[in-house]
N, C-alpha and C. Protein backbone atom coordinates (compact mmCIF):
# COMPACT_ATOMS: atom_id res chain seq x y z
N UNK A 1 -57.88 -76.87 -11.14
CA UNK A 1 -56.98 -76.57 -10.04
C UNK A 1 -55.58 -77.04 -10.42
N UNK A 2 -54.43 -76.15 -10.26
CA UNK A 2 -52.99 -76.65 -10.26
C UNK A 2 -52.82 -77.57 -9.26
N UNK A 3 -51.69 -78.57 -9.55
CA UNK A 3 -51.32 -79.67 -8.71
C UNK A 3 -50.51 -78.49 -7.55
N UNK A 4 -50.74 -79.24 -6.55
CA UNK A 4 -50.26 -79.02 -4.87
C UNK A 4 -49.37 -78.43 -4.97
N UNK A 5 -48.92 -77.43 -4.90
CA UNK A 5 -47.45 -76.70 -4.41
C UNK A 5 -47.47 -76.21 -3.23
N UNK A 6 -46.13 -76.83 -2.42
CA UNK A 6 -45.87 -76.48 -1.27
C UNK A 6 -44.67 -75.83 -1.18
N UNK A 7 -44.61 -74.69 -0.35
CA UNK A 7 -42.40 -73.75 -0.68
C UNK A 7 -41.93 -74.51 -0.06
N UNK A 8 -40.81 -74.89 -0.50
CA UNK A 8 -39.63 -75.04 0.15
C UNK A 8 -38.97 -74.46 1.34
N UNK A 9 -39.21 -73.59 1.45
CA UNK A 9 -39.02 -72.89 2.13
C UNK A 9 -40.22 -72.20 2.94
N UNK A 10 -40.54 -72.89 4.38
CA UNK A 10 -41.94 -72.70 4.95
C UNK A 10 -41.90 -71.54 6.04
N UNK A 11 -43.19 -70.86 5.80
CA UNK A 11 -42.72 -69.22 6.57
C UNK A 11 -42.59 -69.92 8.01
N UNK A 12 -41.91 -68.87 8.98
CA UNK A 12 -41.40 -69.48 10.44
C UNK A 12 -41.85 -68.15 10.97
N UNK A 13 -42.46 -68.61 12.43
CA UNK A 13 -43.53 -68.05 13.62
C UNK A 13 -41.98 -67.70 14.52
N UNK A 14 -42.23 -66.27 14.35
CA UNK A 14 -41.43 -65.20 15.68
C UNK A 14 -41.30 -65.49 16.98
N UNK A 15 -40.19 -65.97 17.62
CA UNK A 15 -40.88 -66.53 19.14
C UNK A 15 -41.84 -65.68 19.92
N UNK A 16 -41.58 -64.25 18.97
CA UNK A 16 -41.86 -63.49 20.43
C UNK A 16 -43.76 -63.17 20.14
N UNK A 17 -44.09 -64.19 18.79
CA UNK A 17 -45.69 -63.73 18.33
C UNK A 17 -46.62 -64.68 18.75
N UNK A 18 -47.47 -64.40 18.99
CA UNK A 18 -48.93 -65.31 19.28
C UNK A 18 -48.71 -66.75 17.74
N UNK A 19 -48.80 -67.86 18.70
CA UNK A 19 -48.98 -68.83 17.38
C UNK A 19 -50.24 -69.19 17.15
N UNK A 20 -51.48 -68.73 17.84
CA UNK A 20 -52.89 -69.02 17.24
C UNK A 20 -52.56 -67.65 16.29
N UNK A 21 -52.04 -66.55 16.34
CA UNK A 21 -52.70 -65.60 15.44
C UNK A 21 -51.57 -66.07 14.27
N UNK A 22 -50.45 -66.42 13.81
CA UNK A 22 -49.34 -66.99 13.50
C UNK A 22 -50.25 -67.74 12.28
N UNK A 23 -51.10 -68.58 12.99
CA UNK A 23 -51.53 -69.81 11.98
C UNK A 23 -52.81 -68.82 11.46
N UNK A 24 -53.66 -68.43 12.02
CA UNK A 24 -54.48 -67.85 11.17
C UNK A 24 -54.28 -66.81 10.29
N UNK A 25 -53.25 -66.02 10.41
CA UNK A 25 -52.84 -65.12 9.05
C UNK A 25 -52.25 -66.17 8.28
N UNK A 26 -51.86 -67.09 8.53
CA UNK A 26 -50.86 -67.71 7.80
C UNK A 26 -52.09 -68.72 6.57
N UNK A 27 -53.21 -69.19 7.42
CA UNK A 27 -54.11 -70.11 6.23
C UNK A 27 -55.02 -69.39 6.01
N UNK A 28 -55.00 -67.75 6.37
CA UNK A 28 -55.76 -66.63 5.76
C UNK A 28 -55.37 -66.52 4.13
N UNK A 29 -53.63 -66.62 4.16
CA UNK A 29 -52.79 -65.94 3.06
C UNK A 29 -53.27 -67.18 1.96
N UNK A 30 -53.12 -68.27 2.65
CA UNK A 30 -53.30 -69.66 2.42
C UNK A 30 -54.64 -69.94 0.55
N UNK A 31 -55.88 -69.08 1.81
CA UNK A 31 -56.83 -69.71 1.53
C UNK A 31 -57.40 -68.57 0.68
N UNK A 32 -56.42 -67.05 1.00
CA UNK A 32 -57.20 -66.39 -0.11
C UNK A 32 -55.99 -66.37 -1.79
N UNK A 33 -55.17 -67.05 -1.58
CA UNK A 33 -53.85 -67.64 -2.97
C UNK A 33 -55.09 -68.54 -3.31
N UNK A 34 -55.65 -69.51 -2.45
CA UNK A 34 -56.50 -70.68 -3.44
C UNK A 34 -57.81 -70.53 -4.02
N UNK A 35 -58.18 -68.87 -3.66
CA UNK A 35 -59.48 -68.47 -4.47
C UNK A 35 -58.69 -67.80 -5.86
N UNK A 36 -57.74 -67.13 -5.74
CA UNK A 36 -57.28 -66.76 -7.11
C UNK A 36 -57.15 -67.84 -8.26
N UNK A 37 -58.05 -67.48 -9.37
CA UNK A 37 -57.13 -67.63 -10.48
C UNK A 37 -55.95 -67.77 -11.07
N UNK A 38 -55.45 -68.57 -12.00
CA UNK A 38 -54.31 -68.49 -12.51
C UNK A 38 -53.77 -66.81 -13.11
N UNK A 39 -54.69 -66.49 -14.34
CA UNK A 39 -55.32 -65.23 -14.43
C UNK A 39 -55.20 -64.13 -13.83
N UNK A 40 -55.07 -64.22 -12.61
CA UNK A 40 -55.89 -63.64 -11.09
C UNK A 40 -53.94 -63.08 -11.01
N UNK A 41 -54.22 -64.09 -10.86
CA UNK A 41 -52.66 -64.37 -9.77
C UNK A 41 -51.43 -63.44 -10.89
N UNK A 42 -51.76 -63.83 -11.90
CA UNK A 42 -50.70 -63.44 -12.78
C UNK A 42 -50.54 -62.02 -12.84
N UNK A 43 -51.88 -61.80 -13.18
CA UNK A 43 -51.96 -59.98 -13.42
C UNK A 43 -51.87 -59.36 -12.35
N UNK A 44 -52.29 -59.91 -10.95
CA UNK A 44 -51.85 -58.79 -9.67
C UNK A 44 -50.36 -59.07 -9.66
N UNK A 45 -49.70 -60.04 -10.12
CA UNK A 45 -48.26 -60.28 -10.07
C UNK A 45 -47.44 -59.39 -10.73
N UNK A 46 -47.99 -58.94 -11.93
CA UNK A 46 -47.13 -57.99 -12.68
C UNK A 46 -47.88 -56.94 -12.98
N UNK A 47 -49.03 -56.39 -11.89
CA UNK A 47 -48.89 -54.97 -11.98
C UNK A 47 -48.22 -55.05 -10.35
N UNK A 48 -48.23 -55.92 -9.57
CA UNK A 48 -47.10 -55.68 -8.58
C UNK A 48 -45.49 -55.57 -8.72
N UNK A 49 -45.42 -56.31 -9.48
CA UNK A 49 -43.91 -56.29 -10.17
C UNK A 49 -43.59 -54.83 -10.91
N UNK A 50 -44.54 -53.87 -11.68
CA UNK A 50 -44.31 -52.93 -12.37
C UNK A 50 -44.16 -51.85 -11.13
N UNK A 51 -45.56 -51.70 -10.20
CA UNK A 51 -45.40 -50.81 -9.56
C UNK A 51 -45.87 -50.55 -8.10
N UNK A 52 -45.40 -51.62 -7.69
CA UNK A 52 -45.46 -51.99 -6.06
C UNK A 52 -46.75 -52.04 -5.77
N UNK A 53 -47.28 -51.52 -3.98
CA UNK A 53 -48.43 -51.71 -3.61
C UNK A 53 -49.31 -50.59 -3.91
N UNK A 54 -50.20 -50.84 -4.34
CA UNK A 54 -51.05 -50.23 -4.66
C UNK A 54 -51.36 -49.01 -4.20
N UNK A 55 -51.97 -47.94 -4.51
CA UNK A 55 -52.59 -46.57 -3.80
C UNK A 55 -54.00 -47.39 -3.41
N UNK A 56 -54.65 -48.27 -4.39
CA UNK A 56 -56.09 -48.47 -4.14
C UNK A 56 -55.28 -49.42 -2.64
N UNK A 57 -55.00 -50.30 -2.32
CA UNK A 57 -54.55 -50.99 -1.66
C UNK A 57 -54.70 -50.41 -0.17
N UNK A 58 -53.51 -49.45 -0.35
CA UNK A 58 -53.60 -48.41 1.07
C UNK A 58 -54.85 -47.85 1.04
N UNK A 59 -55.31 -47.22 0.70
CA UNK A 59 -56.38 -46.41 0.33
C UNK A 59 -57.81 -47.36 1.78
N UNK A 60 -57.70 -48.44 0.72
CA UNK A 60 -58.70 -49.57 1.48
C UNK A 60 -58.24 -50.01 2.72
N UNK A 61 -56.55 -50.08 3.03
CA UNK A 61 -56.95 -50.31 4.25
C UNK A 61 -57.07 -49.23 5.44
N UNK A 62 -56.93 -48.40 5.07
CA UNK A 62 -57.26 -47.33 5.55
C UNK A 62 -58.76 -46.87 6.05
N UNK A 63 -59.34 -47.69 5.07
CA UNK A 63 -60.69 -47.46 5.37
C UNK A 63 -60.88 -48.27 5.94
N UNK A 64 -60.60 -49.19 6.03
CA UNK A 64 -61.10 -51.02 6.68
C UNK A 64 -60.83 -50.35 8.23
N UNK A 65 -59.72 -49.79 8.66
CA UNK A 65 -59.14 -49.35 9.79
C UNK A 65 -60.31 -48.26 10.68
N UNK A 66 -60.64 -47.72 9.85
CA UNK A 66 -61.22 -46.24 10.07
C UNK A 66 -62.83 -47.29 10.23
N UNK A 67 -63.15 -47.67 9.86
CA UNK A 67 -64.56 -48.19 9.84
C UNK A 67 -64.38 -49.62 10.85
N UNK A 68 -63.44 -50.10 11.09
CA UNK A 68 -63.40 -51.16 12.30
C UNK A 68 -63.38 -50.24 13.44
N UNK A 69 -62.51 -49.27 13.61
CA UNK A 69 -62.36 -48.35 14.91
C UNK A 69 -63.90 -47.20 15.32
N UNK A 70 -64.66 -47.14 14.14
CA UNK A 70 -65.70 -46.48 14.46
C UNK A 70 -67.03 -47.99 15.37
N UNK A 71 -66.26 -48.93 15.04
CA UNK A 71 -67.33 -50.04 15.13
C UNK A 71 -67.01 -50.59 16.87
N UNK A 72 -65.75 -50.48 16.77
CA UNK A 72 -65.24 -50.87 17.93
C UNK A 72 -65.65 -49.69 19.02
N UNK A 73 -65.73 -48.38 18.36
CA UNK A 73 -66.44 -46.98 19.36
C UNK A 73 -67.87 -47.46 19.62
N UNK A 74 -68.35 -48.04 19.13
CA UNK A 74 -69.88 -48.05 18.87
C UNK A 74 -70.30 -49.41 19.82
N UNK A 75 -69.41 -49.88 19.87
CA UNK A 75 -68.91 -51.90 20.56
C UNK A 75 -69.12 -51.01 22.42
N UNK A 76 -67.85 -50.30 22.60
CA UNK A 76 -67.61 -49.99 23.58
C UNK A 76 -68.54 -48.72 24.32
N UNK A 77 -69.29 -48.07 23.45
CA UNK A 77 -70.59 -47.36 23.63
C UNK A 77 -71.73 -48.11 24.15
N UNK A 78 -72.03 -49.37 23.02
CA UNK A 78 -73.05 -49.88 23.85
C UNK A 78 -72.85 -50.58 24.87
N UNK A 79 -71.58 -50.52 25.31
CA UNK A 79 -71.41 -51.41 26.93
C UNK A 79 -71.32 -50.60 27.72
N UNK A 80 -71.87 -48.99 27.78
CA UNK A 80 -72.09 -47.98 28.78
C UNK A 80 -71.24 -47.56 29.16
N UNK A 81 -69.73 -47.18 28.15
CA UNK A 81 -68.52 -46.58 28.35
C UNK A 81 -68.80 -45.22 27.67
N UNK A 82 -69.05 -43.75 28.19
CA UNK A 82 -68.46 -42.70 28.01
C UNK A 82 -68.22 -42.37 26.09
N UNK A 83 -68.35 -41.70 25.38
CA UNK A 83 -67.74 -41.45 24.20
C UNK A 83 -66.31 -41.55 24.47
N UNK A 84 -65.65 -40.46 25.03
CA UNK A 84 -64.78 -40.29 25.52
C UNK A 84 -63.51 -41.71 25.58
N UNK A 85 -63.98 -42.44 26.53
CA UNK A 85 -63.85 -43.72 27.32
C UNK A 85 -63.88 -44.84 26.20
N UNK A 86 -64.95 -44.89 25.34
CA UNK A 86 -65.08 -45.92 23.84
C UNK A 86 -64.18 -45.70 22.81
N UNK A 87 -63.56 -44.14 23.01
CA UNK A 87 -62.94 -43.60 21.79
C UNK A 87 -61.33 -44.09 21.96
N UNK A 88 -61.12 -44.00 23.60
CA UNK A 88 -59.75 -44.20 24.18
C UNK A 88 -59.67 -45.51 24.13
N UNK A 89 -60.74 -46.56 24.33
CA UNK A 89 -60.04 -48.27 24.38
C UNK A 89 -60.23 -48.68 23.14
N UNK A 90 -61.32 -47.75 22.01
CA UNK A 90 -61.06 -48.40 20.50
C UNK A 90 -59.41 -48.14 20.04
N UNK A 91 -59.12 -47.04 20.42
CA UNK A 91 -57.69 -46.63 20.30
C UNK A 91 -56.38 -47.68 20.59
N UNK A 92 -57.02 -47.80 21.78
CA UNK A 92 -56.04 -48.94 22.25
C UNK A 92 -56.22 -50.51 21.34
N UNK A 93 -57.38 -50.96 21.04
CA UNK A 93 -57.35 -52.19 20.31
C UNK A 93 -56.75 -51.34 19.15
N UNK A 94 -57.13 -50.50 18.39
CA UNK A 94 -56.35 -50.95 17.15
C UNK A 94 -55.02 -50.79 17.21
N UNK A 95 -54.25 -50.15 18.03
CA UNK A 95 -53.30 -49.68 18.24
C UNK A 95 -51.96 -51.00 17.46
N UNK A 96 -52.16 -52.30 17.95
CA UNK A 96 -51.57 -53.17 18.05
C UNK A 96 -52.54 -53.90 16.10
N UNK A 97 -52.95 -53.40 15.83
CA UNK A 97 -53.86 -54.17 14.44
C UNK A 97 -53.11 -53.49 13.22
N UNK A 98 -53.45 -54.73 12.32
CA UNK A 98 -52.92 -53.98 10.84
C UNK A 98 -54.49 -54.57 10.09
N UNK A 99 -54.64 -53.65 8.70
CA UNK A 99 -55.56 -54.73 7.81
C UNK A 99 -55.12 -55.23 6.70
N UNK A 100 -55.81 -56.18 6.95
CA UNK A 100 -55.21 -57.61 5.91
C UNK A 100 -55.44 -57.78 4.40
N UNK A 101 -54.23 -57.94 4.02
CA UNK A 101 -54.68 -58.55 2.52
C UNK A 101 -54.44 -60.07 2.64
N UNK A 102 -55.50 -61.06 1.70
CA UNK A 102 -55.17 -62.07 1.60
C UNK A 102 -55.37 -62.64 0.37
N UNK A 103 -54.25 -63.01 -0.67
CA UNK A 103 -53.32 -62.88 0.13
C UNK A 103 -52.41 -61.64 0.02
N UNK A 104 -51.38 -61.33 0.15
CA UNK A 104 -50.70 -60.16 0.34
C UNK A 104 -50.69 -59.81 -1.04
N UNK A 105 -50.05 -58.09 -1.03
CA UNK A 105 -50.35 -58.08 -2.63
C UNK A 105 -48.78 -58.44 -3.33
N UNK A 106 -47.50 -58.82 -2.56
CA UNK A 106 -46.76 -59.11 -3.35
C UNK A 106 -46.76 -60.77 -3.30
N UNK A 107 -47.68 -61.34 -3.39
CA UNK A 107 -48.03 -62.68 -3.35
C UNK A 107 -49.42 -62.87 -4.32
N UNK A 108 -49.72 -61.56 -5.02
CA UNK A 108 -50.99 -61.95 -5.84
C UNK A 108 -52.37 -61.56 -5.93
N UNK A 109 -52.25 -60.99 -4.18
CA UNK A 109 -53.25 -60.39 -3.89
C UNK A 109 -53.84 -59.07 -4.78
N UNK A 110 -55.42 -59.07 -4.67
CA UNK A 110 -55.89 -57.72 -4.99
C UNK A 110 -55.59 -56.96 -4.01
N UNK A 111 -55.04 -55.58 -4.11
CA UNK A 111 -54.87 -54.39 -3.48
C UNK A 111 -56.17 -53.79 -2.71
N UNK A 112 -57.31 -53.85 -3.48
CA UNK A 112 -58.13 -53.28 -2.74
C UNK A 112 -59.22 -53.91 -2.47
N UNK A 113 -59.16 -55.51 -1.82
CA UNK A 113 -59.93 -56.53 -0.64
C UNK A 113 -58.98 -56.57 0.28
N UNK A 114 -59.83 -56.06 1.44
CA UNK A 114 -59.05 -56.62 2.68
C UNK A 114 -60.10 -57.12 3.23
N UNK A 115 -59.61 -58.14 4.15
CA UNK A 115 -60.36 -59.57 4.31
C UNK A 115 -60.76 -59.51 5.99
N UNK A 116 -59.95 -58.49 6.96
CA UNK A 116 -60.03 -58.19 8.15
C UNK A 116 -58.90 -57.55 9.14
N UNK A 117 -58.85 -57.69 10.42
CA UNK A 117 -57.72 -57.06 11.19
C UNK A 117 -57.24 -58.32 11.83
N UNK A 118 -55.96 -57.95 12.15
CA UNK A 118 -54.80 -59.01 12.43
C UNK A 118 -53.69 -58.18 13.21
N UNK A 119 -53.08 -59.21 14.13
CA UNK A 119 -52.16 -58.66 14.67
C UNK A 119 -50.87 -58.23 13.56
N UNK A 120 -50.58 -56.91 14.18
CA UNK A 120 -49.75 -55.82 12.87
C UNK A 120 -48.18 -56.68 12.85
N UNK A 121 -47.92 -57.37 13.76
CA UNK A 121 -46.17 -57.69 14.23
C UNK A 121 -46.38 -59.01 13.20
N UNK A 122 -47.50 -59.65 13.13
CA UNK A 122 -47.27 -60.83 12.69
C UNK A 122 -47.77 -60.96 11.42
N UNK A 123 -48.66 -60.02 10.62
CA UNK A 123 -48.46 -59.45 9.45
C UNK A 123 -47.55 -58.88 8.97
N UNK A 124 -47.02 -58.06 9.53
CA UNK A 124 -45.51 -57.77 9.09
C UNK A 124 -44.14 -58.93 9.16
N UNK A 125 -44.36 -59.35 9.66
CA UNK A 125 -43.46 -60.97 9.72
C UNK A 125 -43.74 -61.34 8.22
N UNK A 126 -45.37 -62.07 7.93
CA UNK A 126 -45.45 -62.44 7.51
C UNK A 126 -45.06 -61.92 5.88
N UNK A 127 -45.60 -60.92 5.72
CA UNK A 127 -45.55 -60.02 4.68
C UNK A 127 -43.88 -60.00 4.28
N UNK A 128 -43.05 -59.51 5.49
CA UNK A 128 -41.49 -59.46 4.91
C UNK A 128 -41.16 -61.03 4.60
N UNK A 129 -41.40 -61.82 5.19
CA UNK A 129 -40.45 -63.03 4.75
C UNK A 129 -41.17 -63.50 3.18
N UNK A 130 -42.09 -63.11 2.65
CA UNK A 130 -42.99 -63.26 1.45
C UNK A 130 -41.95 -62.66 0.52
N UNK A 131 -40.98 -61.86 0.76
CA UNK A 131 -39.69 -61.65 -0.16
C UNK A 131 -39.16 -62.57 -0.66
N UNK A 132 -38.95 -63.47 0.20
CA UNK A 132 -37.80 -64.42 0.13
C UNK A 132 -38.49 -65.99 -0.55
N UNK A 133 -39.68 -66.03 -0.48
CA UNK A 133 -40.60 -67.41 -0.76
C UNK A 133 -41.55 -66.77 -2.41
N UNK A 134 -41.96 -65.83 -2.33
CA UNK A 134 -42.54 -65.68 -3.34
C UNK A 134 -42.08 -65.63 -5.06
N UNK A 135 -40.53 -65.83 -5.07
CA UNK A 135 -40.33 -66.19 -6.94
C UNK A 135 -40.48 -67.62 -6.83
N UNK A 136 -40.61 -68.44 -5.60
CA UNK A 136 -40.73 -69.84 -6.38
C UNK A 136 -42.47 -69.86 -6.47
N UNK A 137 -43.09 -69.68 -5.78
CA UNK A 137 -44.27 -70.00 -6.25
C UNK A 137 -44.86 -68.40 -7.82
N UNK A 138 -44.17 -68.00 -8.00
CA UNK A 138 -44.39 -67.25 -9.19
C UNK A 138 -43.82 -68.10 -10.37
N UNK A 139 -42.82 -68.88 -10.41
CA UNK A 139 -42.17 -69.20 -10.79
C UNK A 139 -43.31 -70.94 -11.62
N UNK A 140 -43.58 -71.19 -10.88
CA UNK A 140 -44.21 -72.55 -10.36
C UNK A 140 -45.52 -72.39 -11.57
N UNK A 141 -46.02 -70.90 -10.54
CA UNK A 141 -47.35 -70.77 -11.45
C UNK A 141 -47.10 -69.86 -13.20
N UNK A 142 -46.07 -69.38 -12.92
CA UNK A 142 -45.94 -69.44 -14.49
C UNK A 142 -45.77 -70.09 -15.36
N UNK A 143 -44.98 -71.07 -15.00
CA UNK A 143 -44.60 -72.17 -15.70
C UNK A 143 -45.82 -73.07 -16.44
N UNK A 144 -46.51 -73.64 -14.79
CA UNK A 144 -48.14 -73.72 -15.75
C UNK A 144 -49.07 -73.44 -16.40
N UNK A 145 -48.65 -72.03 -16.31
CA UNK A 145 -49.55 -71.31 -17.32
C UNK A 145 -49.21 -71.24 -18.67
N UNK A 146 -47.84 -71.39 -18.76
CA UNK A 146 -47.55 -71.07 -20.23
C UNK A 146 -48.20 -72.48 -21.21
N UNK A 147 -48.38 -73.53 -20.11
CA UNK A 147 -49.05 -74.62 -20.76
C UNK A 147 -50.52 -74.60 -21.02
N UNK A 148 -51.25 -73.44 -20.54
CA UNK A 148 -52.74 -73.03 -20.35
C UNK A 148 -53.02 -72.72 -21.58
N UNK A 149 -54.52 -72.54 -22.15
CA UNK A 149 -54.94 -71.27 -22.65
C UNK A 149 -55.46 -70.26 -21.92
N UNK A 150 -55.86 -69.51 -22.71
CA UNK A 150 -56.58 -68.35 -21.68
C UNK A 150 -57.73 -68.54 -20.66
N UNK A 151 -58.27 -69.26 -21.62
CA UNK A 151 -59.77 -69.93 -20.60
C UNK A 151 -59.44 -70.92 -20.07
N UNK A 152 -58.04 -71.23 -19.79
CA UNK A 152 -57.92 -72.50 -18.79
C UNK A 152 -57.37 -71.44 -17.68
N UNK A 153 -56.72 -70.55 -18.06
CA UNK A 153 -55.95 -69.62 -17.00
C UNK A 153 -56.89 -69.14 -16.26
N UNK A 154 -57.94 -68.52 -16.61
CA UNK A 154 -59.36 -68.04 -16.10
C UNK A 154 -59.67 -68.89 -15.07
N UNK A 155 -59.82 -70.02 -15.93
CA UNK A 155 -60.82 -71.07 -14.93
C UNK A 155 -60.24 -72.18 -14.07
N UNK A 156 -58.68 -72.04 -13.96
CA UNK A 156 -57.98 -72.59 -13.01
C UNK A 156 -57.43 -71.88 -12.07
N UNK A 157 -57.74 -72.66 -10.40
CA UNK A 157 -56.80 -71.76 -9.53
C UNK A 157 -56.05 -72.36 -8.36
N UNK A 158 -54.99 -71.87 -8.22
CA UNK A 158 -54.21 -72.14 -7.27
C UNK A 158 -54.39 -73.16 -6.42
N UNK A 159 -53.32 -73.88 -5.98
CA UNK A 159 -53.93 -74.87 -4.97
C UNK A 159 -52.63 -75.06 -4.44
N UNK A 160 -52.04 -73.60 -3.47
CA UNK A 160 -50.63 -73.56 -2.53
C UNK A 160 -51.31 -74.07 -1.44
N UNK A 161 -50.35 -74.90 -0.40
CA UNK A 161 -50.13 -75.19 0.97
C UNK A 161 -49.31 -74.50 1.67
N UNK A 162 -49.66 -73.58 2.44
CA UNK A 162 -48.38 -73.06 2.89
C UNK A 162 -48.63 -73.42 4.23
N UNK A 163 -49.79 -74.01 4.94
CA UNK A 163 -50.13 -74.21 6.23
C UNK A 163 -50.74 -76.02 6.26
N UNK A 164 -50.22 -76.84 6.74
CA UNK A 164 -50.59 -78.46 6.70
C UNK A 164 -51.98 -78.09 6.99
């Protein structure tokens, strides 16, 4: 495991967003940076760096979306709502949902795991301010790597705080 890195710069909760959902995307992003690899981390880093987010990426959450909203029809079916009626309030929950990468893919993430649904305003928060925080921890973890070998890069991973 790399020694503790914490940003300098710590992401900040929207007044206008839920702070239980705030903290749980936030030690979602957290906790899926500390399953990556050094390895891991590097290579989703610079095929993100070459050529943005992924097609597989969208692709998946697309499906994650499409297969939560058939589940949520099926949720609201067996509580003796109408097709009709299950189809219109699955609509409405996702309406307000995004699906998640964790962690994001310009933070390292694989493109095509998504980990669940989350409120969309505060994924998108989160996701844009990941502009502004993510060359220092690229930065951080390159640095240690260049001190790695390969099979240390493999077999070491991350250990960011971005949530106390």
């Amino acid at each position: 495991m790399l020694p503790k890195f914490k940003l300098t710069n710590p992401f900040l909760k929207n007044l206008e967003h839920d702070l239980d959902e705030f903290i749980r995307q936030l030690k979602g992003q957290q906790e899926g940076l500390n399953k990556l690899s050094v390895d891991d981390f590097l290579k989703n880093r610079d095929e993100y760096l070459k050529n943005g987010r992924s097609a597989e990426g969208s692709a998946a959450q697309k499906r994650f979306r499409e297969e939560a909203h058939s589940n949520k029809v099926r949720e609201f079916r067996d509580q003796g709502f109408t097709r009709e009626e299950a189809k219109k309030k699955a609509d409405e929950f996702m309406q307000d949902k995004a699906a998640l990468h964790d962690p994001d893919q310009i933070a390292g993430g694989f493109g095509d795991k998504v980990t669940g649904l989350g409120d969309k305003r505060v994924n998108s928060s989160l996701g844009s301010q990941w502009k502004t925080r993510i060359d220092e921890l690229d930065k951080s973890v390159r640095d240690a790597a260049e001190k790695m070998s390969e099979a240390e890069r493999k077999s070491t991973y991350l250990n960011v705080h971005l949530y106390p």
